[in-house]
N, C-alpha and C. Protein backbone atom coordinates (compact mmCIF):
# COMPACT_ATOMS: atom_id res chain seq x y z
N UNK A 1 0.82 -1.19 0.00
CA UNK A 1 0.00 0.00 0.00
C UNK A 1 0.87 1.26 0.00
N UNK A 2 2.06 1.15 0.78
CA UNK A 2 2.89 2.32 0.77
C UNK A 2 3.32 2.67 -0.23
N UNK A 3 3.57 0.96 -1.12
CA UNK A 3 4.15 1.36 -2.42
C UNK A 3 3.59 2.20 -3.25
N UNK A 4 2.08 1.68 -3.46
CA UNK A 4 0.84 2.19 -4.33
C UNK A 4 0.69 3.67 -4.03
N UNK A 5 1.00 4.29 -3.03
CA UNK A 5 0.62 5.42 -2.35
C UNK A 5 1.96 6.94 -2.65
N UNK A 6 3.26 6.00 -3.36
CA UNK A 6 4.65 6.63 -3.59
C UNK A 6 4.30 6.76 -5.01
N UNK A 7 4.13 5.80 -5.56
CA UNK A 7 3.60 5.90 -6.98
C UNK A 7 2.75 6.79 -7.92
N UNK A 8 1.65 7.17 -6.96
CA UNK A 8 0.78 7.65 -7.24
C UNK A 8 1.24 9.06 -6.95
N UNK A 9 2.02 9.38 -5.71
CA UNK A 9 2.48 10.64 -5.59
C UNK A 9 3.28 10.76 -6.21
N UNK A 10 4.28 10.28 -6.86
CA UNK A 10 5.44 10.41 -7.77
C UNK A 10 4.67 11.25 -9.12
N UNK A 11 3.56 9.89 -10.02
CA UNK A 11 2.73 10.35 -10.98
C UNK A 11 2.40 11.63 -10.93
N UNK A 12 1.66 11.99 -10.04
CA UNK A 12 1.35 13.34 -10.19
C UNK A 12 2.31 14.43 -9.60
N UNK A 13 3.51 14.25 -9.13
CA UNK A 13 4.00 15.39 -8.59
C UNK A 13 4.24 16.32 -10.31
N UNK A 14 4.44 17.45 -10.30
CA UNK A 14 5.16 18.27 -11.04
C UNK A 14 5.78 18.96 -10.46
N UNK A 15 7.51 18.56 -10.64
CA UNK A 15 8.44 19.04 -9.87
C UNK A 15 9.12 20.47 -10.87
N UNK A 16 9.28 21.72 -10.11
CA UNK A 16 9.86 22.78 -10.74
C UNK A 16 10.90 22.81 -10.55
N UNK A 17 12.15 23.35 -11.90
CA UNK A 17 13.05 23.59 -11.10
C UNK A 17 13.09 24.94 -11.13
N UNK A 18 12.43 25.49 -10.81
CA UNK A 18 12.36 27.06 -10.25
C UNK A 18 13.02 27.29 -8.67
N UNK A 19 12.97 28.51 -8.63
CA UNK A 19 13.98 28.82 -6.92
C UNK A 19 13.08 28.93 -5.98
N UNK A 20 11.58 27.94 -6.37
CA UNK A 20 10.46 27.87 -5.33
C UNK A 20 10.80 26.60 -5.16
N UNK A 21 11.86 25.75 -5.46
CA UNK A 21 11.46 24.29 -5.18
C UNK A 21 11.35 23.69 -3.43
N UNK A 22 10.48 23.47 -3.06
CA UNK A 22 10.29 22.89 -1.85
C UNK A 22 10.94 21.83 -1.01
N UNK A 23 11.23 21.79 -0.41
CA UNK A 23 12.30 21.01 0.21
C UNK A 23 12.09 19.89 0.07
N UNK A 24 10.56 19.27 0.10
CA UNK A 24 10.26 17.94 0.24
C UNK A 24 10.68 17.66 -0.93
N UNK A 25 10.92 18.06 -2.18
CA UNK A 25 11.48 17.91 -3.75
C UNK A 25 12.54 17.47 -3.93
N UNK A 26 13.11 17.54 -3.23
CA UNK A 26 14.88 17.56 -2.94
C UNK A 26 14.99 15.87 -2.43
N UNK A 27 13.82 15.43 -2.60
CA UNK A 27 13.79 13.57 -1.89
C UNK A 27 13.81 12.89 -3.99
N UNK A 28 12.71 12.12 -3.45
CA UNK A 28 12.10 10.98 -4.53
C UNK A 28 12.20 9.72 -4.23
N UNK A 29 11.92 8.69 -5.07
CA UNK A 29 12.61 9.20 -6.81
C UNK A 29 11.13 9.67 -7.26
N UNK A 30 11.47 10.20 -8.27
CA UNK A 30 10.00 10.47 -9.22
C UNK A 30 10.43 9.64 -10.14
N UNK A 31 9.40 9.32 -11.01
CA UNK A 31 9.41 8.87 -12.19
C UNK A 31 9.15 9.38 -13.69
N UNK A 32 8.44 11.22 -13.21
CA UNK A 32 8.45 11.79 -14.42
C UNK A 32 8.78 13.74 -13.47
N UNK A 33 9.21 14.40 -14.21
CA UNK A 33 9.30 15.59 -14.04
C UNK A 33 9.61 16.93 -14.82
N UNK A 34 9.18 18.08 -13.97
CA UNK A 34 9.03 19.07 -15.15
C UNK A 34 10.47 19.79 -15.19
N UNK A 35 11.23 18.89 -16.39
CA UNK A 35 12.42 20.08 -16.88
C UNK A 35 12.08 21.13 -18.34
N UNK A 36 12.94 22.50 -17.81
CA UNK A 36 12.54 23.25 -18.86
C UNK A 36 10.95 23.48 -19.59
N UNK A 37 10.38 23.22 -18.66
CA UNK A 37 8.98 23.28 -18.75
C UNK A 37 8.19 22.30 -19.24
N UNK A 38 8.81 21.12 -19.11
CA UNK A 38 8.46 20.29 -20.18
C UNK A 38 8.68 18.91 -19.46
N UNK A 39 7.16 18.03 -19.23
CA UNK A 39 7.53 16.87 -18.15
C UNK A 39 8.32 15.60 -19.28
N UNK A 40 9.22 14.83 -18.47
CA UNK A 40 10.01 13.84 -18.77
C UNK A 40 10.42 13.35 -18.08
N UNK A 41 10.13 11.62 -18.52
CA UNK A 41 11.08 10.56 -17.88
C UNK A 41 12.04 10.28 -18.57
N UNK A 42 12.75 8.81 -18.19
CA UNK A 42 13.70 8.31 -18.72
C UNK A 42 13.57 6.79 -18.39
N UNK A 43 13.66 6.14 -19.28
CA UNK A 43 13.72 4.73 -19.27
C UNK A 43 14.89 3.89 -19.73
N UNK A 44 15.63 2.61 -19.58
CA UNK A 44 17.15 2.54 -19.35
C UNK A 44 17.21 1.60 -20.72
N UNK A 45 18.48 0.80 -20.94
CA UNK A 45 18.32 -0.23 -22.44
C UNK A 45 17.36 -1.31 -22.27
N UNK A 46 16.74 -1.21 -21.14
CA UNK A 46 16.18 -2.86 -20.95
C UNK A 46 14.48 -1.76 -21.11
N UNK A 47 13.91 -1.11 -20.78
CA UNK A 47 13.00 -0.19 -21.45
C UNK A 47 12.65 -0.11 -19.66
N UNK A 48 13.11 0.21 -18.68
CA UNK A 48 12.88 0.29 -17.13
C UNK A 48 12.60 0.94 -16.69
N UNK A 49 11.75 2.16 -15.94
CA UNK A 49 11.96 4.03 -15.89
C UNK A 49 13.37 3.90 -14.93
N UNK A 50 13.80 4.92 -14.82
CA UNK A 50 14.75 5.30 -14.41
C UNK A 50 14.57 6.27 -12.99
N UNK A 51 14.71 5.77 -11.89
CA UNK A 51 14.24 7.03 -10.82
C UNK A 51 14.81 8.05 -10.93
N UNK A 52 14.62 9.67 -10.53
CA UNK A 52 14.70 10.38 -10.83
C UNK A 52 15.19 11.27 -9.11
N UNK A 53 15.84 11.39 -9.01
CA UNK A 53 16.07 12.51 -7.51
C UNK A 53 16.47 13.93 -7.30
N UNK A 54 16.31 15.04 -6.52
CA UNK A 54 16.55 16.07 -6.10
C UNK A 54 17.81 16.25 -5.31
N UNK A 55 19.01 16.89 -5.92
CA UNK A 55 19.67 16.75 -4.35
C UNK A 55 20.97 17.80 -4.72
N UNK A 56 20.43 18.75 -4.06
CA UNK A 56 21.46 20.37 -4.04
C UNK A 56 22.63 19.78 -3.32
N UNK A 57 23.17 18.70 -2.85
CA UNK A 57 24.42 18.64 -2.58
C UNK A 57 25.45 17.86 -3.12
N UNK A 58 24.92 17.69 -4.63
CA UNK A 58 25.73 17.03 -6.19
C UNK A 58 26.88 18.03 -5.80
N UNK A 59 27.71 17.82 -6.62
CA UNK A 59 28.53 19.12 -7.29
C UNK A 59 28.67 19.82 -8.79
N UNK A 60 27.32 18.69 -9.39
CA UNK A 60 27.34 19.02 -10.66
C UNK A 60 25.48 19.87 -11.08
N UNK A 61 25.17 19.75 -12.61
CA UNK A 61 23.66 20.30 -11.98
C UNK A 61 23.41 19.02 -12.51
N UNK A 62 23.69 18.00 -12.85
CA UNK A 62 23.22 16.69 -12.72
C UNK A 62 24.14 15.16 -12.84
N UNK A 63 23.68 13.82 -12.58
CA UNK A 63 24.83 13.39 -13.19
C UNK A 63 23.94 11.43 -12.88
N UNK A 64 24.13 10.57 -13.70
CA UNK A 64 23.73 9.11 -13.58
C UNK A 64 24.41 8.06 -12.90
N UNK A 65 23.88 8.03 -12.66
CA UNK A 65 24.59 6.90 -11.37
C UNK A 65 24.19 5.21 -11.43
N UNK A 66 24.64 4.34 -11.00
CA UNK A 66 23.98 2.87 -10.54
C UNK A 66 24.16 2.68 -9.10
N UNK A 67 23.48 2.65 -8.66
CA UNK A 67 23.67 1.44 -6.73
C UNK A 67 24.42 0.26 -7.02
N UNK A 68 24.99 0.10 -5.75
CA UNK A 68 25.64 -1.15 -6.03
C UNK A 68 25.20 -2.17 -6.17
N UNK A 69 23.96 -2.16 -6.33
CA UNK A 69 23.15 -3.53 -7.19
C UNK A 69 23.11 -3.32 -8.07
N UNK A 70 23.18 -2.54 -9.04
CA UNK A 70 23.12 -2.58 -10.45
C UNK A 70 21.83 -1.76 -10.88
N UNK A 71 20.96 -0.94 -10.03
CA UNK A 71 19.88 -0.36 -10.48
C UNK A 71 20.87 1.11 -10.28
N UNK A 72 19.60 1.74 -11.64
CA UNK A 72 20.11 3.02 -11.86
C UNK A 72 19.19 3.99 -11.61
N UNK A 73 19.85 5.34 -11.18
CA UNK A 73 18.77 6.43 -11.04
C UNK A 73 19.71 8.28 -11.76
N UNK A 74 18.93 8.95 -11.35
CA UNK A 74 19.45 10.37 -11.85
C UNK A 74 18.98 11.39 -11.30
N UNK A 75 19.97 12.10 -10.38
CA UNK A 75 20.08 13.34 -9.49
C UNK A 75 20.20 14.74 -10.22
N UNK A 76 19.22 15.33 -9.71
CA UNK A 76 19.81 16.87 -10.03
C UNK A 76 19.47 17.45 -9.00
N UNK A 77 21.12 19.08 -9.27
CA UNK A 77 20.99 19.81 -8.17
C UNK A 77 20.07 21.08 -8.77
N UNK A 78 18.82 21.48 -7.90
CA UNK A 78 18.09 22.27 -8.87
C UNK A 78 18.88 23.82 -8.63
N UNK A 79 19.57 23.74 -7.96
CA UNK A 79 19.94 25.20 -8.01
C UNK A 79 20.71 25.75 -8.93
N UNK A 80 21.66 24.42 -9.27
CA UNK A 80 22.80 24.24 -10.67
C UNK A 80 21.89 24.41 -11.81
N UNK A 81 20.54 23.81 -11.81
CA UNK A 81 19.26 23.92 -13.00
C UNK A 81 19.21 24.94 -13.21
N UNK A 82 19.14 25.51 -12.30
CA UNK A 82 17.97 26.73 -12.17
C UNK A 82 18.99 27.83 -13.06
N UNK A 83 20.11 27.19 -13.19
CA UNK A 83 20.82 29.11 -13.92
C UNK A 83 20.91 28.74 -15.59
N UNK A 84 20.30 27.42 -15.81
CA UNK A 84 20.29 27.24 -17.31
C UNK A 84 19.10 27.45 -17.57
N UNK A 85 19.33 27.98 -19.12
CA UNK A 85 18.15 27.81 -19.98
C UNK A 85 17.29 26.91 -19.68
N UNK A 86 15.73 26.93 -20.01
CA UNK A 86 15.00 25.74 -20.72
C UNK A 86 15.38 25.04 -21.20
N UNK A 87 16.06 25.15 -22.31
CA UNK A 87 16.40 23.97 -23.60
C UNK A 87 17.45 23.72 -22.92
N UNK A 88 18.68 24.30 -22.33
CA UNK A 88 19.65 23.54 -21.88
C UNK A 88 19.74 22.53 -20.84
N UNK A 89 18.51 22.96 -19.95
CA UNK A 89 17.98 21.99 -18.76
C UNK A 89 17.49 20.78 -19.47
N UNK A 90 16.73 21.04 -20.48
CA UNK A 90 16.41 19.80 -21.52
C UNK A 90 17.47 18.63 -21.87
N UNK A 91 18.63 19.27 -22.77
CA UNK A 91 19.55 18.71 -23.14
C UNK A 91 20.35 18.02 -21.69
N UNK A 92 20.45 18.71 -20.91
CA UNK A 92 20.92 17.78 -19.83
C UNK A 92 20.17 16.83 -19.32
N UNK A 93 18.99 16.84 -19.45
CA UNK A 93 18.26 15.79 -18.76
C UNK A 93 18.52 14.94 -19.37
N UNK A 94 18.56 14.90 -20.63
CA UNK A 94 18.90 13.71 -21.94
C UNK A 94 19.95 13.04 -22.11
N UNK A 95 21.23 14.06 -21.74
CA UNK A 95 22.30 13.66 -21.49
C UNK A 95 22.34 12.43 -20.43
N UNK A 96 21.68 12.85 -19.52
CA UNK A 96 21.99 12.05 -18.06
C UNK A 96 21.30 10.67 -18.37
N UNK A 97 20.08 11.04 -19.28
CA UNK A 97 19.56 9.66 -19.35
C UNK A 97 19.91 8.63 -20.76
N UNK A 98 20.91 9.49 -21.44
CA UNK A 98 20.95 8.61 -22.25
C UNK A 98 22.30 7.38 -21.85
N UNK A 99 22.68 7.79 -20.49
CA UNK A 99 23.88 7.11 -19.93
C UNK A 99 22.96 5.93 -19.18
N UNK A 100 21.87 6.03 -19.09
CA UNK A 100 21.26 4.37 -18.68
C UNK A 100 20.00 3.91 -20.18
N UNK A 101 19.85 4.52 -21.21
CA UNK A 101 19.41 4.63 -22.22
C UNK A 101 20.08 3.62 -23.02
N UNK A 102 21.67 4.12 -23.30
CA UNK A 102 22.52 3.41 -23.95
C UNK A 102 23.07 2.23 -23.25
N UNK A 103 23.57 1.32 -23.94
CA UNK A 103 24.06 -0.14 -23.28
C UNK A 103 25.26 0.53 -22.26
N UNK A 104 25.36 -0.06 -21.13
CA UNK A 104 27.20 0.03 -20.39
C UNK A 104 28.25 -0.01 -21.37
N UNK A 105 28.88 1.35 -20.89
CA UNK A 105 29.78 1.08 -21.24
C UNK A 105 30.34 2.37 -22.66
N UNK A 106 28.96 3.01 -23.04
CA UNK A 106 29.51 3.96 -23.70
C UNK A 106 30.48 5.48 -23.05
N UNK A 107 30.60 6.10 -23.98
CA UNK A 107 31.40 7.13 -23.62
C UNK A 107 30.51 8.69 -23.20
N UNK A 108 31.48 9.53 -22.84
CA UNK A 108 30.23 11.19 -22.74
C UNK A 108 29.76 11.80 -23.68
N UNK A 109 30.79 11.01 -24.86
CA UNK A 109 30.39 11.71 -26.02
C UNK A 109 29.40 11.15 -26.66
N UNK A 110 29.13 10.00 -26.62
CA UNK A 110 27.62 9.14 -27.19
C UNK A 110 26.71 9.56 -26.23
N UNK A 111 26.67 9.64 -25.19
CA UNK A 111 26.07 10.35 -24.26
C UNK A 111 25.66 11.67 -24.80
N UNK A 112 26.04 12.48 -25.14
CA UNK A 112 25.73 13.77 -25.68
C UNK A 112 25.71 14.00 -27.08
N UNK A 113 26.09 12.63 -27.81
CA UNK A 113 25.45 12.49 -29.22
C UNK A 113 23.79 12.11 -29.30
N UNK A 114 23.56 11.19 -28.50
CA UNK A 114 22.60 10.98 -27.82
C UNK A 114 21.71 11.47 -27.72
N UNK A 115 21.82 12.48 -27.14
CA UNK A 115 21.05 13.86 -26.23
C UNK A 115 21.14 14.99 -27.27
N UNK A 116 21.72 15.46 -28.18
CA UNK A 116 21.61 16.54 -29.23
C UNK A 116 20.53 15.22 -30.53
N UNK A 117 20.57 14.34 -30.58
CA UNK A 117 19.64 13.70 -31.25
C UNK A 117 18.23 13.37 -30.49
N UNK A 118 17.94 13.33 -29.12
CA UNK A 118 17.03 13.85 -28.73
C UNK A 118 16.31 15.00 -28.49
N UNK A 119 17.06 16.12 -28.28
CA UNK A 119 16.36 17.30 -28.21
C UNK A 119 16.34 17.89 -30.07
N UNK A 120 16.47 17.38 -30.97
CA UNK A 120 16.24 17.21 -32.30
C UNK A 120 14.68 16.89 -32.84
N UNK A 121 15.06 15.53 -32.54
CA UNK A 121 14.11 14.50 -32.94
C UNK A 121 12.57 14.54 -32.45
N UNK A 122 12.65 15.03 -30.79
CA UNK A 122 11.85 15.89 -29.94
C UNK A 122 11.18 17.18 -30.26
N UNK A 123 11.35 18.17 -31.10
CA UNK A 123 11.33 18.90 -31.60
C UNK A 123 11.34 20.02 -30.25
N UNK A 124 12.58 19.80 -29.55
CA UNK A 124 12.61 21.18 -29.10
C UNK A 124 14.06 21.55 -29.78
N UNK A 125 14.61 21.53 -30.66
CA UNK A 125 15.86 22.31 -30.68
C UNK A 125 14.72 22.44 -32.46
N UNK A 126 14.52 23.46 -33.42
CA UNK A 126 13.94 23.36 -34.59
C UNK A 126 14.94 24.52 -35.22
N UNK A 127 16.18 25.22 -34.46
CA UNK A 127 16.37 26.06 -35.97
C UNK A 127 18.10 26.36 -35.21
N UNK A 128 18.87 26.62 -36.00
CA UNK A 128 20.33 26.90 -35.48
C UNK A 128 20.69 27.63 -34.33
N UNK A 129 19.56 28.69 -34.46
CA UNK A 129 19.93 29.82 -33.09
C UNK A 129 19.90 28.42 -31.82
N UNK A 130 18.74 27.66 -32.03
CA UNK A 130 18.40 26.95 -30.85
C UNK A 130 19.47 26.06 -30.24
N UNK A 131 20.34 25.28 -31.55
CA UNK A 131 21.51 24.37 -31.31
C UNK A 131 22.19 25.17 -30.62
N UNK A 132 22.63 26.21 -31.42
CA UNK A 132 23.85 27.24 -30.89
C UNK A 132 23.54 27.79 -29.01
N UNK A 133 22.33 27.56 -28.89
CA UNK A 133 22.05 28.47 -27.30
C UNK A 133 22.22 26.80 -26.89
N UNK A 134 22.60 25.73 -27.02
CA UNK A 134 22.92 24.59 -26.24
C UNK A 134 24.59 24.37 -26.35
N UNK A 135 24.75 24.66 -27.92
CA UNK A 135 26.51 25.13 -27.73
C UNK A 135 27.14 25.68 -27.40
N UNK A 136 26.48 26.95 -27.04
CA UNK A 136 27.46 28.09 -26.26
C UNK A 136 27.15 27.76 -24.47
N UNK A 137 26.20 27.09 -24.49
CA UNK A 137 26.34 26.49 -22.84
C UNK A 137 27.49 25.21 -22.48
N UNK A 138 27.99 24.68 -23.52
CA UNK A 138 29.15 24.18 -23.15
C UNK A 138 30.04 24.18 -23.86
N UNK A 139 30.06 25.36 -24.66
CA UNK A 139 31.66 25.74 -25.42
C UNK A 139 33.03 26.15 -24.46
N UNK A 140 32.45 26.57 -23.20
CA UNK A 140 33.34 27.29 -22.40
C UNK A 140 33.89 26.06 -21.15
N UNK A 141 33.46 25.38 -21.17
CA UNK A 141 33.89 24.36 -20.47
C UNK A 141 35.37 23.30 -20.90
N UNK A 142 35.85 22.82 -19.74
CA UNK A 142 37.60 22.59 -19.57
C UNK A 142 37.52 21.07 -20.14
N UNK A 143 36.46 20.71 -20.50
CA UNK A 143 36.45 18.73 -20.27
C UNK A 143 36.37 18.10 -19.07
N UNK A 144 36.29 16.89 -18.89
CA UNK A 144 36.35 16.72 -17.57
C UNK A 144 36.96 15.49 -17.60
N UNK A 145 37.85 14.81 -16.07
CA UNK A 145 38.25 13.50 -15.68
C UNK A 145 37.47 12.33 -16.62
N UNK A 146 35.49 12.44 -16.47
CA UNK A 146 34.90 11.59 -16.88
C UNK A 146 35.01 11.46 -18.66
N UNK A 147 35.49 12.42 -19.03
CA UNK A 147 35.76 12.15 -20.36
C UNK A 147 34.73 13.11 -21.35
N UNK A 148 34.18 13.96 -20.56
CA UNK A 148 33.70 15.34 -21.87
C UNK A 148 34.39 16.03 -22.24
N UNK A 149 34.21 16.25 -23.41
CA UNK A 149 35.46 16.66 -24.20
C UNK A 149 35.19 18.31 -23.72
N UNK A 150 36.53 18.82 -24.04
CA UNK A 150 36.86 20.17 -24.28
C UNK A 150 35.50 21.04 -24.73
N UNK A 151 34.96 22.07 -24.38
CA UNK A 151 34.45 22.79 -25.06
C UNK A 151 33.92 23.10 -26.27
N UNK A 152 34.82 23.81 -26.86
CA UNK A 152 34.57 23.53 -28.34
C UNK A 152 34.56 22.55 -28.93
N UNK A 153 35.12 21.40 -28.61
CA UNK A 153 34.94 19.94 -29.51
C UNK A 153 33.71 19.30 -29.32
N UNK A 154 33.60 19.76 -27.78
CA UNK A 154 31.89 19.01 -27.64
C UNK A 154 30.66 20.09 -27.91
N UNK A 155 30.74 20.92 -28.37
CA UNK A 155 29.95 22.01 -29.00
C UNK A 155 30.20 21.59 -30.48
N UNK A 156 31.19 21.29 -31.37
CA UNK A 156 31.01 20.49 -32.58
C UNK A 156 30.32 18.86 -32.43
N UNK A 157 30.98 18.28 -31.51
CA UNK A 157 30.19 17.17 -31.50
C UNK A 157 28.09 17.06 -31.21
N UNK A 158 28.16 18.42 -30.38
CA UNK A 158 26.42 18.44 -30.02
C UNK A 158 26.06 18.69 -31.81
N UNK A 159 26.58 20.01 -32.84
CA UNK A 159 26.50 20.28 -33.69
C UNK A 159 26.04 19.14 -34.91
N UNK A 160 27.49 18.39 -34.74
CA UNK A 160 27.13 17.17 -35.89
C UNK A 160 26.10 16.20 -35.37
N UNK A 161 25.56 15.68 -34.14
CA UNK A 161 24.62 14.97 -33.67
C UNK A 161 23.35 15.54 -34.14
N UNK A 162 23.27 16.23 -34.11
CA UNK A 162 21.90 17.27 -34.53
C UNK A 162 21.18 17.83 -35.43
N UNK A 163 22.28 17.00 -36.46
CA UNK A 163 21.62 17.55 -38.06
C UNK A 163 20.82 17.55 -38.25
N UNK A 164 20.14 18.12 -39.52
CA UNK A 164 18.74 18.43 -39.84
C UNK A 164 18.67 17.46 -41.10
């Protein structure tokens, strides 16, 4: 019954990431939520949802994870959200989920090939200005340990993923 009763509150929550988000938000998992204005889940290679969590004490504004059983979920910090765009909050959500989307084992950059072919295909990215306001959100960035590329390379790589 408790279960039935998480479920049902999950279903209907619509979580903001606005700078009203409520503390109780900052729990979960949900199973669907409103990024960039726009509700979405994520489901993994085996077609699974993917839980979904709140938690301002990431260090990133999001990032995918597994438990050490092998189930997977996906955290964001909404405050890290909250200073991106719409569409870029988008593209990250995609990002994050296309890392339990795709089989184990791919890279950040299929990960974010991934995710510029979802926010495509989706029809929220429809005209260059739109790519470009997701490229210039990570043109300026150093790469990282986990393997995102440089800036500008992964601003060409979102580019070529995204063709029309």
């Amino acid at each position: 019954m408790k279960m039935l009763a998480a479920v049902a509150a999950a279903v209907s929550l619509i979580a903001s990431m606005s700078p009203t988000v409520p503390a109780w938000a900052q729990q979960g998992p949900y199973w669907s939520v409103a990024v960039g204005g726009t509700q979405l889940s994520c489901r993994d290679f085996r077609n699974m949802a993917v839980p979904i969590y709140f938690d301002r004490t990431i260090g990133d504004a999001a990032i995918a994870r597994r438990y050490p059983n092998g189930s997977m979920f996906i955290a964001f910090n909404p405050d890290a959200m909250r200073r991106m765009t719409p569409l870029v909050q988008v593209f990250v959500f995609a990002h994050e989920c296309a890392h339990h989307a795709l089989l184990p084992g791919h890279s950040e950059s299929q990960a974010d090939c991934w995710a510029a072919s979802f926010v495509r295909r989706q029809g929220f990215v429809r005209s260059n200005a739109q790519l470009s306001e997701i490229m210039r959100a990570f043109g300026g960035n150093p790469g990282s340990a986990m393997g995102h590329l440089p800036g500008p390379q992964r601003a060409a790589l979102i580019a070529q993923c995204s063709t029309y």
